[in-house]
C-alpha atoms as a PDB file:
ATOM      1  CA  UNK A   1     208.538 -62.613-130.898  1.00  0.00           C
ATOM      2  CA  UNK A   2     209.128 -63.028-134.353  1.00  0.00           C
ATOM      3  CA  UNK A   3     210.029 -65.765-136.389  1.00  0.00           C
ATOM      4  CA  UNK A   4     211.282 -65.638-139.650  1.00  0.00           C
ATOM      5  CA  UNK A   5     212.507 -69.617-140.051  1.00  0.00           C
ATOM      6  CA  UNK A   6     210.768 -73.078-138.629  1.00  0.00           C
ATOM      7  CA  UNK A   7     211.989 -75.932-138.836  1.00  0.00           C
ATOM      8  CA  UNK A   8     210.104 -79.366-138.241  1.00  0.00           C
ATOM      9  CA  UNK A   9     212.373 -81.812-137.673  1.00  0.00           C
ATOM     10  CA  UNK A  10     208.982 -84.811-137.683  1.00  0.00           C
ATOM     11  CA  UNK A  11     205.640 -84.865-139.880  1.00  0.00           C
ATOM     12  CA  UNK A  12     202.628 -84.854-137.751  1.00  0.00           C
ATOM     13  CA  UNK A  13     199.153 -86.432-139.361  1.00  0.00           C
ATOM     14  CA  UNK A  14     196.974 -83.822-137.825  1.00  0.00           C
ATOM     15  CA  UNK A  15     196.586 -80.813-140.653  1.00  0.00           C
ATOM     16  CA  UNK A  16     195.399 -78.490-137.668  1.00  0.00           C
ATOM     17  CA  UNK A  17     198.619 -79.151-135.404  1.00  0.00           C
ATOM     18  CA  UNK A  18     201.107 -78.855-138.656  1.00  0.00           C
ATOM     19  CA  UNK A  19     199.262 -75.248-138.974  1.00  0.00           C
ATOM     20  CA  UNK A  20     199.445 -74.603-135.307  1.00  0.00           C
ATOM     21  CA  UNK A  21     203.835 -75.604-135.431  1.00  0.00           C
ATOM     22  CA  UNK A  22     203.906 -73.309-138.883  1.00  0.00           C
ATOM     23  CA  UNK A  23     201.922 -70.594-137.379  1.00  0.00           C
ATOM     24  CA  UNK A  24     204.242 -68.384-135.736  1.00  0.00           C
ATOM     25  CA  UNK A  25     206.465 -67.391-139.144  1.00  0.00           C
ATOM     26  CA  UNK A  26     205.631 -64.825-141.341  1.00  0.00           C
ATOM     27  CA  UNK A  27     203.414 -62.364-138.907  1.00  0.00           C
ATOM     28  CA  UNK A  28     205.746 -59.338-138.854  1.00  0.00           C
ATOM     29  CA  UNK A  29     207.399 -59.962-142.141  1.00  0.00           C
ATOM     30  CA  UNK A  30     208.195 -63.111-144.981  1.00  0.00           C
ATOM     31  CA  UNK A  31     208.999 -66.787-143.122  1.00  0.00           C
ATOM     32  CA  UNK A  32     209.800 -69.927-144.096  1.00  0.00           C
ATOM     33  CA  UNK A  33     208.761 -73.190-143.194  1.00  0.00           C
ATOM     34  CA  UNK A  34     211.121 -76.285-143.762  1.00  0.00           C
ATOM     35  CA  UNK A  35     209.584 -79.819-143.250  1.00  0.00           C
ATOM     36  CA  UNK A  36     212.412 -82.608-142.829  1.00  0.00           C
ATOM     37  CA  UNK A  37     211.491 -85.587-143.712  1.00  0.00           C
ATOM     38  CA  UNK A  38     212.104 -89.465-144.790  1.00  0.00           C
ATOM     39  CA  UNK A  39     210.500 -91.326-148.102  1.00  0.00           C
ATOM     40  CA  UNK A  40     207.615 -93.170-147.008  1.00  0.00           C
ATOM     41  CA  UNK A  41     205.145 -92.740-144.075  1.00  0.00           C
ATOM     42  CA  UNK A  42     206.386 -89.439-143.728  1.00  0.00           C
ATOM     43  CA  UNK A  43     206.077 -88.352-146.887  1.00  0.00           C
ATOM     44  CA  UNK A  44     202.871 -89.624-147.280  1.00  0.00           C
ATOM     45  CA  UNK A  45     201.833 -88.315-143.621  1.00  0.00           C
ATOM     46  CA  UNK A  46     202.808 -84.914-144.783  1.00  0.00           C
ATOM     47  CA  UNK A  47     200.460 -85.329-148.059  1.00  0.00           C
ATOM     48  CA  UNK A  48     197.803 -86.093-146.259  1.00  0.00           C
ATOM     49  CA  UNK A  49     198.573 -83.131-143.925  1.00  0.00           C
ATOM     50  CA  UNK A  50     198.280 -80.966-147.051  1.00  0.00           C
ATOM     51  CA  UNK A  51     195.226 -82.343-148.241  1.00  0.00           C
ATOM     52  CA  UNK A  52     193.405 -82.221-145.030  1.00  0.00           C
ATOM     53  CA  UNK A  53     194.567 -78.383-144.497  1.00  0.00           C
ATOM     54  CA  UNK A  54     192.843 -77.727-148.039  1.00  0.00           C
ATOM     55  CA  UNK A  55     189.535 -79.054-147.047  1.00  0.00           C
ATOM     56  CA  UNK A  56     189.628 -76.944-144.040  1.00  0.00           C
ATOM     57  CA  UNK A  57     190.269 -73.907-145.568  1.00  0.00           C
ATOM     58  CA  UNK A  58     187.653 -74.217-148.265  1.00  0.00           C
ATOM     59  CA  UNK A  59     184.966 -75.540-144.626  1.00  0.00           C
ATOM     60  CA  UNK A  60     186.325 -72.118-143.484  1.00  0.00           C
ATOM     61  CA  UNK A  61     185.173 -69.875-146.630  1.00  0.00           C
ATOM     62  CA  UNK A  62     181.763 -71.956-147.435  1.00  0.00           C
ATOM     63  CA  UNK A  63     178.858 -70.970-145.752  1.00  0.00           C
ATOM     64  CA  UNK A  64     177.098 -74.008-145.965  1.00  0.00           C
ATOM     65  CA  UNK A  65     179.576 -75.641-144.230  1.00  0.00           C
ATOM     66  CA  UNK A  66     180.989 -73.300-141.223  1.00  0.00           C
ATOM     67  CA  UNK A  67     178.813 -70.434-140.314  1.00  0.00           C
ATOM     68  CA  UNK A  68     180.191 -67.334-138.012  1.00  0.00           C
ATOM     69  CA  UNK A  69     177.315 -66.760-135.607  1.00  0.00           C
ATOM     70  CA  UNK A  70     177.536 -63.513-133.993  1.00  0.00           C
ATOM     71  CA  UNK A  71     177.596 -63.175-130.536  1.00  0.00           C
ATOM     72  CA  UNK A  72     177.726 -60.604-127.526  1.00  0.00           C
ATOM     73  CA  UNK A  73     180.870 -59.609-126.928  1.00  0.00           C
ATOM     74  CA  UNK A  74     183.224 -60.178-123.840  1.00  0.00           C
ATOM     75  CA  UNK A  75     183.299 -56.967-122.025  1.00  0.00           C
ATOM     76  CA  UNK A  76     180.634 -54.215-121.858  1.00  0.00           C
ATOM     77  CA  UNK A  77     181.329 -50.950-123.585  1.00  0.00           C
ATOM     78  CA  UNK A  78     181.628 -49.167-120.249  1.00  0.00           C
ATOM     79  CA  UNK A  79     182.514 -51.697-117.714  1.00  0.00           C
ATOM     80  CA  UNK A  80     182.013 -50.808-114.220  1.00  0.00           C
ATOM     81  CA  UNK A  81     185.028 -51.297-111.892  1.00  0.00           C
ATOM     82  CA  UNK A  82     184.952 -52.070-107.870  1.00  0.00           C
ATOM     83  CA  UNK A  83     187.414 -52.766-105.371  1.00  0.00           C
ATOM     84  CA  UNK A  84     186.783 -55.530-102.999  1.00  0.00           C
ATOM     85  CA  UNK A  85     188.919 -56.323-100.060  1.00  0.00           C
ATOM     86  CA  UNK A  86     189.106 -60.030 -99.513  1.00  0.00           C
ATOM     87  CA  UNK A  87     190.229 -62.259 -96.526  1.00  0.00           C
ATOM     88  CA  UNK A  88     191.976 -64.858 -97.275  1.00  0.00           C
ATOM     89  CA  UNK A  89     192.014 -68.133 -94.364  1.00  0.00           C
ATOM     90  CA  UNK A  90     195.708 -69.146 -93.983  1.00  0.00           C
ATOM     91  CA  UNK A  91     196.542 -72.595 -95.924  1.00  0.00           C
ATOM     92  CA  UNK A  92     198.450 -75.213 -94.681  1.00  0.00           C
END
């Protein structure tokens, strides 16, 4: 569906799971993202959240660092398509 408002009620360390909670906003139009929080360890979880989400996005863009290898792709062009009938032993 879409999401235009998410609310996260508890910092989490891990940069990749804050992007994961955040990720669902702002696809089909603008979103917001509103971290509650307490002074101290949460604050400075959520810092270090930011920071870490930083260094993966410039990983993501440097070449050196993360390279896109290409790959064959999933399906054929022109898959061919069967039926098969299968027996199935009753389980108990």
């Amino acid at each position: 569906g879409e999401v235009d408002l998410i609310v996260n009620f508890d910092v989490v360390k891990s940069s990749i799971r804050s992007i994961q909670r955040s990720g669902r906003t702002g696809r089909a139009r603008v979103g917001r993202v509103i971290n509650l929080m307490s002074e101290g360890q949460e604050v400075r979880s959520f810092n270090e959240s930011k920071e870490n989400a930083k260094k993966i996005a410039r990983s993501l863009k440097d070449p050196k660092v993360f390279k896109f290898c290409p790959n064959d792709p999933m399906f054929p062009d022109e898959p061919e398509l069967f039926r098969q009938k299968m027996t199935v032993k009753a389980f108990h």
